[in-house]
C-alpha atoms as a PDB file:
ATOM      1  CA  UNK A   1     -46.570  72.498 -28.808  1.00  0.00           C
ATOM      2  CA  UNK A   2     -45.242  70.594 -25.339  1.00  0.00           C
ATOM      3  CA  UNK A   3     -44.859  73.136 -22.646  1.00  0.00           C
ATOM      4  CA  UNK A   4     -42.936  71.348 -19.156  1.00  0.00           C
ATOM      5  CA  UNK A   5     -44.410  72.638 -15.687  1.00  0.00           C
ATOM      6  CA  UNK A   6     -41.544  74.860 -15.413  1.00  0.00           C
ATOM      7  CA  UNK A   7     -40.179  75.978 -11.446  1.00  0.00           C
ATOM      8  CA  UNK A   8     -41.404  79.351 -10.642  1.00  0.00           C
ATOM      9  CA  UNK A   9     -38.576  81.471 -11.345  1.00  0.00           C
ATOM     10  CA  UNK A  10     -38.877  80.123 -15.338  1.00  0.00           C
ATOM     11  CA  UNK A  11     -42.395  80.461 -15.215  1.00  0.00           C
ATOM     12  CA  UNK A  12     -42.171  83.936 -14.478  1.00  0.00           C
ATOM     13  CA  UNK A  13     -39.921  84.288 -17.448  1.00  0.00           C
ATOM     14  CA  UNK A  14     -41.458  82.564 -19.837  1.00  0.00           C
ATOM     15  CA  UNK A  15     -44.418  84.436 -19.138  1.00  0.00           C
ATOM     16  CA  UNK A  16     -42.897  88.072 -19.955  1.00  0.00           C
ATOM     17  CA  UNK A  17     -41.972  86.698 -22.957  1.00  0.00           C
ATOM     18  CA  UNK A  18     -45.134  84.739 -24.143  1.00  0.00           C
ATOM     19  CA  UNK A  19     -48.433  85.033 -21.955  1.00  0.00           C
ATOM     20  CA  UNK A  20     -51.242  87.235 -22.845  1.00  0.00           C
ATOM     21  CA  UNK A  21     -50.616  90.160 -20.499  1.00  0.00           C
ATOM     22  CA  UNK A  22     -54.228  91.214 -21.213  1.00  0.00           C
ATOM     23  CA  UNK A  23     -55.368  88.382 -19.481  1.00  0.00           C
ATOM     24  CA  UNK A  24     -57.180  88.499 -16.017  1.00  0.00           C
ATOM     25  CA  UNK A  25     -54.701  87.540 -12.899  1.00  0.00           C
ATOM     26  CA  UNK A  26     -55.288  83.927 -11.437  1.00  0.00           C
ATOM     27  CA  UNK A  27     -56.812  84.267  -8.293  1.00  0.00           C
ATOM     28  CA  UNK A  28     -53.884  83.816  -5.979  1.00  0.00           C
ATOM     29  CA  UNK A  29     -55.510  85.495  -2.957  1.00  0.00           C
ATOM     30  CA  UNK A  30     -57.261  83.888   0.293  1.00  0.00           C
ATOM     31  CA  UNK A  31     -60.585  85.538  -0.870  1.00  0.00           C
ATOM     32  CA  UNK A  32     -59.622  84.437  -4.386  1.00  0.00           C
ATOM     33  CA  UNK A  33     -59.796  80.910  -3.505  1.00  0.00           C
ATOM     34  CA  UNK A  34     -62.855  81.345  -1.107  1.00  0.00           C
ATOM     35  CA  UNK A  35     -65.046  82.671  -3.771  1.00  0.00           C
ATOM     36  CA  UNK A  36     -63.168  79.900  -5.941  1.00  0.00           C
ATOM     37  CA  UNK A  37     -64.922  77.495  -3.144  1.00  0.00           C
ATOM     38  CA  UNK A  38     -68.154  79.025  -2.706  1.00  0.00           C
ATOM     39  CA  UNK A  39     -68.787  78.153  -6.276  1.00  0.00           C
ATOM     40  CA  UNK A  40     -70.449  74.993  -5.000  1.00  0.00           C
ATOM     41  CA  UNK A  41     -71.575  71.974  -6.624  1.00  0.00           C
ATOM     42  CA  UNK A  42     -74.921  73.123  -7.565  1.00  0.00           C
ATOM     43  CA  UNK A  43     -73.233  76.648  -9.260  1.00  0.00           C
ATOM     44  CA  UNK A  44     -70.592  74.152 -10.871  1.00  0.00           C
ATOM     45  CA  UNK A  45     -73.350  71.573 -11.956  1.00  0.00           C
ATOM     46  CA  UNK A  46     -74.860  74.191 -14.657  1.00  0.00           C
ATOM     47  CA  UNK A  47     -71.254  74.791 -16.478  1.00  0.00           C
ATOM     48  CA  UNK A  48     -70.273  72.439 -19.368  1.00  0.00           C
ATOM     49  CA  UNK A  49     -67.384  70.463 -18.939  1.00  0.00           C
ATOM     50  CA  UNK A  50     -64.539  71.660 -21.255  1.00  0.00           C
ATOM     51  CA  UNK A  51     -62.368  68.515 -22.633  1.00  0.00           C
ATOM     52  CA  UNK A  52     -59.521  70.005 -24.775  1.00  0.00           C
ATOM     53  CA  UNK A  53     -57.702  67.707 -27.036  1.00  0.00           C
ATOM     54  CA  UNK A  54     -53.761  68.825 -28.595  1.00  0.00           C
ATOM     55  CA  UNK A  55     -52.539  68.131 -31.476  1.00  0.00           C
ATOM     56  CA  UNK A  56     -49.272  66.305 -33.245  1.00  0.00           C
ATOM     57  CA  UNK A  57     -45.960  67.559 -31.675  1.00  0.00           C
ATOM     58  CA  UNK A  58     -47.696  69.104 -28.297  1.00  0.00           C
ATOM     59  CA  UNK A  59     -49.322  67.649 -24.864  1.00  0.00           C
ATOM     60  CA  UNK A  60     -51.872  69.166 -22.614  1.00  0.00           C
ATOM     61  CA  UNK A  61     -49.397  71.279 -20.894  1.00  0.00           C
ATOM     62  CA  UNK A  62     -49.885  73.719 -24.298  1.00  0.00           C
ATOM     63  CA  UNK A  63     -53.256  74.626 -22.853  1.00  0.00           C
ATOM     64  CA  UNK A  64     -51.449  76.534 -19.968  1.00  0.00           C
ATOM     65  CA  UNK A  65     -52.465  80.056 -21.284  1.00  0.00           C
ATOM     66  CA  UNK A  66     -56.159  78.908 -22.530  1.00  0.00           C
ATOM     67  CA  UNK A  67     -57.121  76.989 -19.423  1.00  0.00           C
ATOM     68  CA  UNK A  68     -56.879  79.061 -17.016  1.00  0.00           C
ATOM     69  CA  UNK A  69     -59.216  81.616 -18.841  1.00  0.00           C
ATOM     70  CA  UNK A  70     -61.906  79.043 -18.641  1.00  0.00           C
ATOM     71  CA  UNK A  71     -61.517  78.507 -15.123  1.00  0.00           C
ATOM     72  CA  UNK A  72     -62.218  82.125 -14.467  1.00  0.00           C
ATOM     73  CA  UNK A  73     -65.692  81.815 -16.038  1.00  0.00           C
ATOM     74  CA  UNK A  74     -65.850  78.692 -13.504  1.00  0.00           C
ATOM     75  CA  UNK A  75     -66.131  76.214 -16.723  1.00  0.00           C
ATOM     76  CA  UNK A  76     -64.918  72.531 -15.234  1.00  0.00           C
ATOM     77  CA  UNK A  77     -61.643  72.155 -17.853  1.00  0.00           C
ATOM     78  CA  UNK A  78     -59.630  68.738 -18.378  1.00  0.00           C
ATOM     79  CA  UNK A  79     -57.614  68.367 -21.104  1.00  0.00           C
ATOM     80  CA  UNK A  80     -56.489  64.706 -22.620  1.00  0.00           C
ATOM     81  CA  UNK A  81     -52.652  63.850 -23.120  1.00  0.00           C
ATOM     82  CA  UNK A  82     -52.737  61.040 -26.013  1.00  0.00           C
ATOM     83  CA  UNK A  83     -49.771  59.283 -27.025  1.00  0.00           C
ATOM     84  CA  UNK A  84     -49.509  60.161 -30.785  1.00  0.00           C
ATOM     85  CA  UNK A  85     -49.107  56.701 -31.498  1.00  0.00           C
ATOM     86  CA  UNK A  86     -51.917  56.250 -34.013  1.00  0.00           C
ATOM     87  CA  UNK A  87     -55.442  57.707 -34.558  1.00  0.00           C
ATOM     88  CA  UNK A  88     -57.508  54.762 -32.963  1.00  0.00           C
ATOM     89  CA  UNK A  89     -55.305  54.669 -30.103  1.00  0.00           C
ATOM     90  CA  UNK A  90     -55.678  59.016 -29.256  1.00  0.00           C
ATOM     91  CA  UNK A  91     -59.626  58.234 -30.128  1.00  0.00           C
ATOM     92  CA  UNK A  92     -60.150  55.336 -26.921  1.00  0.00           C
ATOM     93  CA  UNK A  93     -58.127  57.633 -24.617  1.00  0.00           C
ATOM     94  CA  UNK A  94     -60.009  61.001 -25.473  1.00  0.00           C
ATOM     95  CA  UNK A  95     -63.582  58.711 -25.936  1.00  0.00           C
ATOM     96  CA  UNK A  96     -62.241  57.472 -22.316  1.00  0.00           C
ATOM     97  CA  UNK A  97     -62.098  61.168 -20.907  1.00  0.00           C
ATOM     98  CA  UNK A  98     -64.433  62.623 -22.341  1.00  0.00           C
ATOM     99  CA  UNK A  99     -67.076  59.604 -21.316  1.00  0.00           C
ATOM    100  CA  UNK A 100     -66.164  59.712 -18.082  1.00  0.00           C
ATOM    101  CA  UNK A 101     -67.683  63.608 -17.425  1.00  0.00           C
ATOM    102  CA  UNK A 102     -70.888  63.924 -15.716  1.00  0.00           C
ATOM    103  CA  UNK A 103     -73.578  66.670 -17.288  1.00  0.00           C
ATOM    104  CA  UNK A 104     -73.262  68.608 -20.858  1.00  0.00           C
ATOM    105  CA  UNK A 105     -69.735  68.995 -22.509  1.00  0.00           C
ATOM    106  CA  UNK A 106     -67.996  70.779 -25.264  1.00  0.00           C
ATOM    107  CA  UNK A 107     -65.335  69.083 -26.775  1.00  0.00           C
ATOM    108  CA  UNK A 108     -61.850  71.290 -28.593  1.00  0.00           C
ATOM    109  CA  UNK A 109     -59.562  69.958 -30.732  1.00  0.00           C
ATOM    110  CA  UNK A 110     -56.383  71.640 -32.113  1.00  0.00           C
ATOM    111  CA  UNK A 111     -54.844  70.631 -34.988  1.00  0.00           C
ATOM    112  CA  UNK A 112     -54.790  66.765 -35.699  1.00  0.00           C
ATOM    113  CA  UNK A 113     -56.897  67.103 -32.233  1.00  0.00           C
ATOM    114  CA  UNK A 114     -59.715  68.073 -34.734  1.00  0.00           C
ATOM    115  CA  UNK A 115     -59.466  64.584 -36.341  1.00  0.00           C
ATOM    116  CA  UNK A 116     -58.983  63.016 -32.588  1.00  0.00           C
ATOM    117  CA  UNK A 117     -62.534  64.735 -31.531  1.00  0.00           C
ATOM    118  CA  UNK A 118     -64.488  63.693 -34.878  1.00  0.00           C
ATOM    119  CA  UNK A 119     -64.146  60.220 -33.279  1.00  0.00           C
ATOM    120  CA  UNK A 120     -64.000  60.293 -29.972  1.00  0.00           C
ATOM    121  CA  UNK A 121     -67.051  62.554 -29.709  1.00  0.00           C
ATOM    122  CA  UNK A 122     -69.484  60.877 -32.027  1.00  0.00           C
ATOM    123  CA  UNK A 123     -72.288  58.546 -30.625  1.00  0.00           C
ATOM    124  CA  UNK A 124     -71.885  60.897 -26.950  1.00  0.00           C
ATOM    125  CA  UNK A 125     -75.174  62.444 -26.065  1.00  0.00           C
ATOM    126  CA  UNK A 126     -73.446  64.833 -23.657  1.00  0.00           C
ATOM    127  CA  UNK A 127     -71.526  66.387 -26.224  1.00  0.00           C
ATOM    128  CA  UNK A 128     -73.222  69.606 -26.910  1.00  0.00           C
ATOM    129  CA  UNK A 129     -70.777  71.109 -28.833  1.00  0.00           C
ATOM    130  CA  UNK A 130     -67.649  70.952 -30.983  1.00  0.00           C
ATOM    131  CA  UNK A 131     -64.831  73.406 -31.277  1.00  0.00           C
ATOM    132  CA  UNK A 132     -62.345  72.872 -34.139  1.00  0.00           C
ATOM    133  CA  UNK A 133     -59.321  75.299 -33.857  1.00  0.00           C
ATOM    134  CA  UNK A 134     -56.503  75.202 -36.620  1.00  0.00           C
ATOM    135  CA  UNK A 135     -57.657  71.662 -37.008  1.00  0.00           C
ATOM    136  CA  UNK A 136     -58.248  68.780 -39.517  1.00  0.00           C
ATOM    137  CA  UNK A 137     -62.064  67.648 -39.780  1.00  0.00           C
ATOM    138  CA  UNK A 138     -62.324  64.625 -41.541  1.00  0.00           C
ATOM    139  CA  UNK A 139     -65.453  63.133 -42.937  1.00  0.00           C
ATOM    140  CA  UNK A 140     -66.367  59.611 -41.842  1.00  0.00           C
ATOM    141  CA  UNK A 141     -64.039  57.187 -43.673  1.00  0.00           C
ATOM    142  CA  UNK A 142     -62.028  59.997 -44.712  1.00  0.00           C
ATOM    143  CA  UNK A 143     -58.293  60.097 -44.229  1.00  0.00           C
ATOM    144  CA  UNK A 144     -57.123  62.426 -42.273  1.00  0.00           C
ATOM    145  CA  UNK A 145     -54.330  64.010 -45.002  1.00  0.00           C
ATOM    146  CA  UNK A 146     -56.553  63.667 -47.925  1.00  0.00           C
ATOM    147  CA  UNK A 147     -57.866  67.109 -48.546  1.00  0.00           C
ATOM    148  CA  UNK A 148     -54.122  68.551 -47.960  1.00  0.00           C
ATOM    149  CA  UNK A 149     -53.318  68.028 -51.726  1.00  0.00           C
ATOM    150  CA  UNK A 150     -56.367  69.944 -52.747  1.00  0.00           C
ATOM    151  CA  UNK A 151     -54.777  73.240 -51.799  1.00  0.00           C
ATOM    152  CA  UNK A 152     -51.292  74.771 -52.080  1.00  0.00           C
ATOM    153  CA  UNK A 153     -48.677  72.959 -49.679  1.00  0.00           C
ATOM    154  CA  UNK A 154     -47.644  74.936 -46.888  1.00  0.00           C
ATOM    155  CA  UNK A 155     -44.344  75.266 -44.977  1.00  0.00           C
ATOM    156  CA  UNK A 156     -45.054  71.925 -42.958  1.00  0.00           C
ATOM    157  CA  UNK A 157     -44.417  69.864 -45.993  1.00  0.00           C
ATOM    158  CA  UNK A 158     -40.806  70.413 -46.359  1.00  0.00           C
ATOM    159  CA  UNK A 159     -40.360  70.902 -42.232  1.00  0.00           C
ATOM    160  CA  UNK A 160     -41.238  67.104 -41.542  1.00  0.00           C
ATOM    161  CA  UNK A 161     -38.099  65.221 -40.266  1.00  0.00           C
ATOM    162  CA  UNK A 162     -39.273  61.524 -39.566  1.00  0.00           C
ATOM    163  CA  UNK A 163     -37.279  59.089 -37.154  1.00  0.00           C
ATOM    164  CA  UNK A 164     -36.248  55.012 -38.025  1.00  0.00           C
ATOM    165  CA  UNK A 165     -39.540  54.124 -36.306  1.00  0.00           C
ATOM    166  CA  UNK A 166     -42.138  56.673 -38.493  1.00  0.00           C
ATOM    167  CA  UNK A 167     -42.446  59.071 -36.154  1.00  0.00           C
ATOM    168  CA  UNK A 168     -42.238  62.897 -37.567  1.00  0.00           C
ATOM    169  CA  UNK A 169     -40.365  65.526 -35.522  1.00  0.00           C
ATOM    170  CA  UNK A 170     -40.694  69.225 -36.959  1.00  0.00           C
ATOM    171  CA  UNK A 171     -37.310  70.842 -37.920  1.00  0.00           C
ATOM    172  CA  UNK A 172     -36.275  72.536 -35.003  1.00  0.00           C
ATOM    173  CA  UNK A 173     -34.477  75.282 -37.029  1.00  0.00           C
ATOM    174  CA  UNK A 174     -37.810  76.128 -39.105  1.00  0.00           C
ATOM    175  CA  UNK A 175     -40.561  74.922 -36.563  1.00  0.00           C
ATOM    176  CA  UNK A 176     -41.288  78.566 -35.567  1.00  0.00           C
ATOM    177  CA  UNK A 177     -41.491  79.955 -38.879  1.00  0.00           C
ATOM    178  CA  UNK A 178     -44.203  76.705 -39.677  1.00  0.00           C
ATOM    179  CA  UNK A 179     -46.209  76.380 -35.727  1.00  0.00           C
ATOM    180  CA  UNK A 180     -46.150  79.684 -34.294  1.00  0.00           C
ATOM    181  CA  UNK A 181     -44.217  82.555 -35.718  1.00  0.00           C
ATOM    182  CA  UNK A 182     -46.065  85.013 -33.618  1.00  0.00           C
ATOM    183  CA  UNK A 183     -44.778  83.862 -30.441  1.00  0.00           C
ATOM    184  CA  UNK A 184     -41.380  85.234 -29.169  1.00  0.00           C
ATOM    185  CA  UNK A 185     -38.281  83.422 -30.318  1.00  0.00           C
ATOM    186  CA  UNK A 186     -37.317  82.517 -26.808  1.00  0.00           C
ATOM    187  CA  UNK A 187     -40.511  80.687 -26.451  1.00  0.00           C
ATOM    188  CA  UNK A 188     -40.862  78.819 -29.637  1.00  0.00           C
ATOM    189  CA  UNK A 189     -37.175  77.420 -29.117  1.00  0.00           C
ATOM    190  CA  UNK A 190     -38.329  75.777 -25.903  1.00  0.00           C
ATOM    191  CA  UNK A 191     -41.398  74.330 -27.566  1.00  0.00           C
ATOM    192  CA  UNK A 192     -39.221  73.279 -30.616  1.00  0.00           C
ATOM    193  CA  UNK A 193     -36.667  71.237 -28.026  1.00  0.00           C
ATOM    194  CA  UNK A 194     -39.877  69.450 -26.158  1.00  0.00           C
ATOM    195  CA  UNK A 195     -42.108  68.835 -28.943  1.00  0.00           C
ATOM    196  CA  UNK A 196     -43.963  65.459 -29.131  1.00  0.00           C
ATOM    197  CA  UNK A 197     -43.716  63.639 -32.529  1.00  0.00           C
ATOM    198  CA  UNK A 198     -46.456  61.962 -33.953  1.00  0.00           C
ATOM    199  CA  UNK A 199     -46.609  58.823 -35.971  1.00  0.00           C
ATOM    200  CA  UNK A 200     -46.714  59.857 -39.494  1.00  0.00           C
ATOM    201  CA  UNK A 201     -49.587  56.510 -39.904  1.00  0.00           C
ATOM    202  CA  UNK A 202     -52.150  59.375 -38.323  1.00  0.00           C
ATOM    203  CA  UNK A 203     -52.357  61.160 -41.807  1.00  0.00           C
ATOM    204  CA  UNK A 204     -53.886  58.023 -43.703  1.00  0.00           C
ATOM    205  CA  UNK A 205     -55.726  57.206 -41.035  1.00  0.00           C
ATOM    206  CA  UNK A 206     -59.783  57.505 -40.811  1.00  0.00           C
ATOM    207  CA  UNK A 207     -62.809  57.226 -38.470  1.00  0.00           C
ATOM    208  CA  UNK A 208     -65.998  55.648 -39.109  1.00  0.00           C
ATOM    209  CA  UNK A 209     -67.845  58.505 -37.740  1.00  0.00           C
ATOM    210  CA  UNK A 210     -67.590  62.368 -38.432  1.00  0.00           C
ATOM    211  CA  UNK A 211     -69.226  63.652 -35.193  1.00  0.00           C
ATOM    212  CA  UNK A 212     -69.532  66.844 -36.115  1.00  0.00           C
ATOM    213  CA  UNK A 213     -72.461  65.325 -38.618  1.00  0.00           C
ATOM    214  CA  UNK A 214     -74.879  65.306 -35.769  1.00  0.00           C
ATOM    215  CA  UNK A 215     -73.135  67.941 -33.102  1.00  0.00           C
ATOM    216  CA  UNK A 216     -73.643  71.850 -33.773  1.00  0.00           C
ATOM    217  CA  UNK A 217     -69.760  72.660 -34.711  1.00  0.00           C
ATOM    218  CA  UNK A 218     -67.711  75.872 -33.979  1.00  0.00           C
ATOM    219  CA  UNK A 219     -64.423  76.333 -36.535  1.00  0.00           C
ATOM    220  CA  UNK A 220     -61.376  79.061 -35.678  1.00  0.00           C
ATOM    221  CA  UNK A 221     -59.755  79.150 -38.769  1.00  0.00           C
ATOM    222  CA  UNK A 222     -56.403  80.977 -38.286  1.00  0.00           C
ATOM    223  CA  UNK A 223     -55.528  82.930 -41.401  1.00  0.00           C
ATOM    224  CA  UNK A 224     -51.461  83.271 -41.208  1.00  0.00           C
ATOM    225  CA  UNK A 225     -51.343  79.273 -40.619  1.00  0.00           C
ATOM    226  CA  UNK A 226     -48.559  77.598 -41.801  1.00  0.00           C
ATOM    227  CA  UNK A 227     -49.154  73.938 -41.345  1.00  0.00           C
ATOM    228  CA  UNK A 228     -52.479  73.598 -42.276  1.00  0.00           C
ATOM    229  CA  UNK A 229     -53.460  75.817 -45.532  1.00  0.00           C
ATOM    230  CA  UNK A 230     -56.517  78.489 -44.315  1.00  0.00           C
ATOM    231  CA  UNK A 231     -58.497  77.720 -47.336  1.00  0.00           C
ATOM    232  CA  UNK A 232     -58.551  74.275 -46.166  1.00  0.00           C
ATOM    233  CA  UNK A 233     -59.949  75.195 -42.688  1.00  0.00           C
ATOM    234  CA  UNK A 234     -62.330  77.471 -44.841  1.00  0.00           C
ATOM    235  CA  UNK A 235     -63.330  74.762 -46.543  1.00  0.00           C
ATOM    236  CA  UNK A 236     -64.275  72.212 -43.171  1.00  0.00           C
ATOM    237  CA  UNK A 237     -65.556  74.951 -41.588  1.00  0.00           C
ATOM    238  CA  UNK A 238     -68.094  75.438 -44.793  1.00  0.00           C
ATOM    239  CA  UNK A 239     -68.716  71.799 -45.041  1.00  0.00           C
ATOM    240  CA  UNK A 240     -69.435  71.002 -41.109  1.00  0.00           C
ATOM    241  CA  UNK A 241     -71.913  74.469 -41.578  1.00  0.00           C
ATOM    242  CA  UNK A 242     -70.003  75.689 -38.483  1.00  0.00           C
ATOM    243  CA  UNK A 243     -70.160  78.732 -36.739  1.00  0.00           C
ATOM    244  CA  UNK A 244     -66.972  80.251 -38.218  1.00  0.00           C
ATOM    245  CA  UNK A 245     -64.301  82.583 -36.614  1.00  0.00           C
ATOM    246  CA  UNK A 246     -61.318  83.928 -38.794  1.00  0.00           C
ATOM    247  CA  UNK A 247     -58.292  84.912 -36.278  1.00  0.00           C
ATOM    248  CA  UNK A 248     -55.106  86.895 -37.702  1.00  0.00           C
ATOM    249  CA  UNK A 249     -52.873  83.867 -36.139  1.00  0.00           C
ATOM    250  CA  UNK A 250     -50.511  81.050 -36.389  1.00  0.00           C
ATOM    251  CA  UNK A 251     -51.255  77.651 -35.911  1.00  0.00           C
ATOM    252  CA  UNK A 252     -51.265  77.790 -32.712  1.00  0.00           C
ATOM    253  CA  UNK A 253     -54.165  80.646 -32.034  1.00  0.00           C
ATOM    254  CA  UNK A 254     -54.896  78.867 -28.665  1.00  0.00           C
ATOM    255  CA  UNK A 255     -51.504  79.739 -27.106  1.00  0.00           C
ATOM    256  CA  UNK A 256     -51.083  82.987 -28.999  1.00  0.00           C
ATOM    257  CA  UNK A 257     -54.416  84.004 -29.224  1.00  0.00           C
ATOM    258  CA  UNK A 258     -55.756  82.401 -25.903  1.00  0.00           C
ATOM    259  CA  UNK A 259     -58.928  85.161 -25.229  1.00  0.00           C
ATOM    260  CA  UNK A 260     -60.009  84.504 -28.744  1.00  0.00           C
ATOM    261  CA  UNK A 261     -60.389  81.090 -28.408  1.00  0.00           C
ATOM    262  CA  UNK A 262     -62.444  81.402 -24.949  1.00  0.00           C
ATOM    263  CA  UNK A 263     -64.740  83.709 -26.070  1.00  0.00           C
ATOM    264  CA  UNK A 264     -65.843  81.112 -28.889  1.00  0.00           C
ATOM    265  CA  UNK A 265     -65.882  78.456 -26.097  1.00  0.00           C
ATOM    266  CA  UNK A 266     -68.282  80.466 -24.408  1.00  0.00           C
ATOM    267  CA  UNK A 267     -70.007  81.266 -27.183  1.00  0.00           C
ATOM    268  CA  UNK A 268     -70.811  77.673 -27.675  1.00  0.00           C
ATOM    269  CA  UNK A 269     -71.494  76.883 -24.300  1.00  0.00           C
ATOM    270  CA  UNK A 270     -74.017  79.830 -24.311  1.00  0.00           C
ATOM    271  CA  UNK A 271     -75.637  78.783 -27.519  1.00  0.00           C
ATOM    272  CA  UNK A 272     -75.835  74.932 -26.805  1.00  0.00           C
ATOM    273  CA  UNK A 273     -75.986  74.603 -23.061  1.00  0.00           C
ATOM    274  CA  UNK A 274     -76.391  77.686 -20.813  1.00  0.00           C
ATOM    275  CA  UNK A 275     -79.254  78.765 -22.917  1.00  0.00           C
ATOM    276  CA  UNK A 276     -81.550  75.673 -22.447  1.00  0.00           C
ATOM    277  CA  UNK A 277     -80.946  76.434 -18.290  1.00  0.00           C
ATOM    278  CA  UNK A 278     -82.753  79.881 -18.553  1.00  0.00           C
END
């Protein structure tokens, strides 16, 4: 969901409505930002890279509440903005990203992100790990919308309002009900003016590759999710052997569920990176 960089005055209100309140303050404070620098290179050089990836109708500005979690734990975080315009096209510019870290990295995707990263990631001996969130995980030569018909059709089908060009938009009158009912209304009726539509050629679209064949996979599967059916997360997160995590969420656990989805970052990063450092 496409978040602008907002002046501060709306930041601060958006952020009584929707941010996790839970969360650890930025460090906003002189000493804040010396420790910040004190990290060093060396400290830095041990931490995986993050690269998150966003799904259809979003950009990397969704990451806003996610991100700067990470950066607390001093993890290096970029996150790719593709285009939407077809599958090969987001798969160079996230291969191009994620290629051009130095050292270990761990790879998200969100949503049709998760099809984005089975690509882009494959082949890449610095990815150490994969983290699927809410997220399609085709098979190599698999379209990305051919499981959906396996399993009940959820809200998303009849919420799809495509353009003269075959781009889809979501309904702006039912997009929170399908993307993200548990964030305030206020919120989800910015997102739902800003959102990015996606060419609706992604869906038949397929990768040679499944990288999550050869790289050790994490899968979020968020159980109240509207656009993509649960039992079909269930069922790539049983078929890519991942380590599975079942969140009480929309589809969009990473903005409404933001500490969850760090602390299976960091589980990853522990299990496939940190731990071979020790």
């Amino acid at each position: 969901m496409r978040w602008r960089i907002l002046a501060l005055p709306a930041l601060i209100a958006l952020c009584t409505l929707g941010c996790d309140h839970s969360s650890p303050a930025l460090p906003l404070s002189i000493t804040g930002a010396t420790d910040a620098f004190a990290m060093g290179v060396p400290s830095r050089a041990t931490m995986p890279t993050i690269v998150l990836v966003h799904g259809a109708f979003a950009d990397a500005t969704s990451f806003q509440e996610l991100i700067p979690l990470l950066q607390q734990q001093r993890y290096p975080v970029v996150a790719v903005q593709n285009t939407l315009t077809g599958l090969d096209a987001d798969i160079v510019t996230t291969k191009r990203l994620i290629d051009a870290q130095k050292g270990p990295v761990i790879v998200l995707g969100h949503s049709y992100g998760g099809a984005v990263i089975t690509g882009a990631a494959a082949g890449n001996p610095n990815v150490k790990a994969l983290v699927y969130v809410a997220a399609f995980a085709p098979d190599a030569n698999e379209p990305v919308g051919a499981l959906q018909g396996k399993y009940p059709p959820t809200l998303l089908a009849s919420a799809l309002v495509p353009d003269a060009a075959g781009f889809l938009y979501g309904d702006t009158a039912k997009f929170r009900a399908v993307f993200a009912q548990d964030l305030p209304v206020r919120l989800t009726r910015i997102v739902a003016a800003t959102q990015k539509p996606v060419s609706g050629s992604v869906f038949t679209a397929s990768t040679p590759q499944a990288a999550w064949r050869t790289i050790p996979s994490w899968y979020m599967v968020a159980t109240e999710d509207h656009a993509i059916n649960p039992d079909l997360e269930r069922f790539y997160a049983q078929r890519m052997k991942a380590h599975t995590t079942e969140v009480k969420s929309s589809h969009v656990m990473y903005i409404s569920h933001p500490a969850d989805v760090a602390k299976v970052i960091e589980e990853a990063a522990k299990t496939t990176v940190l731990a071979s450092q020790k």
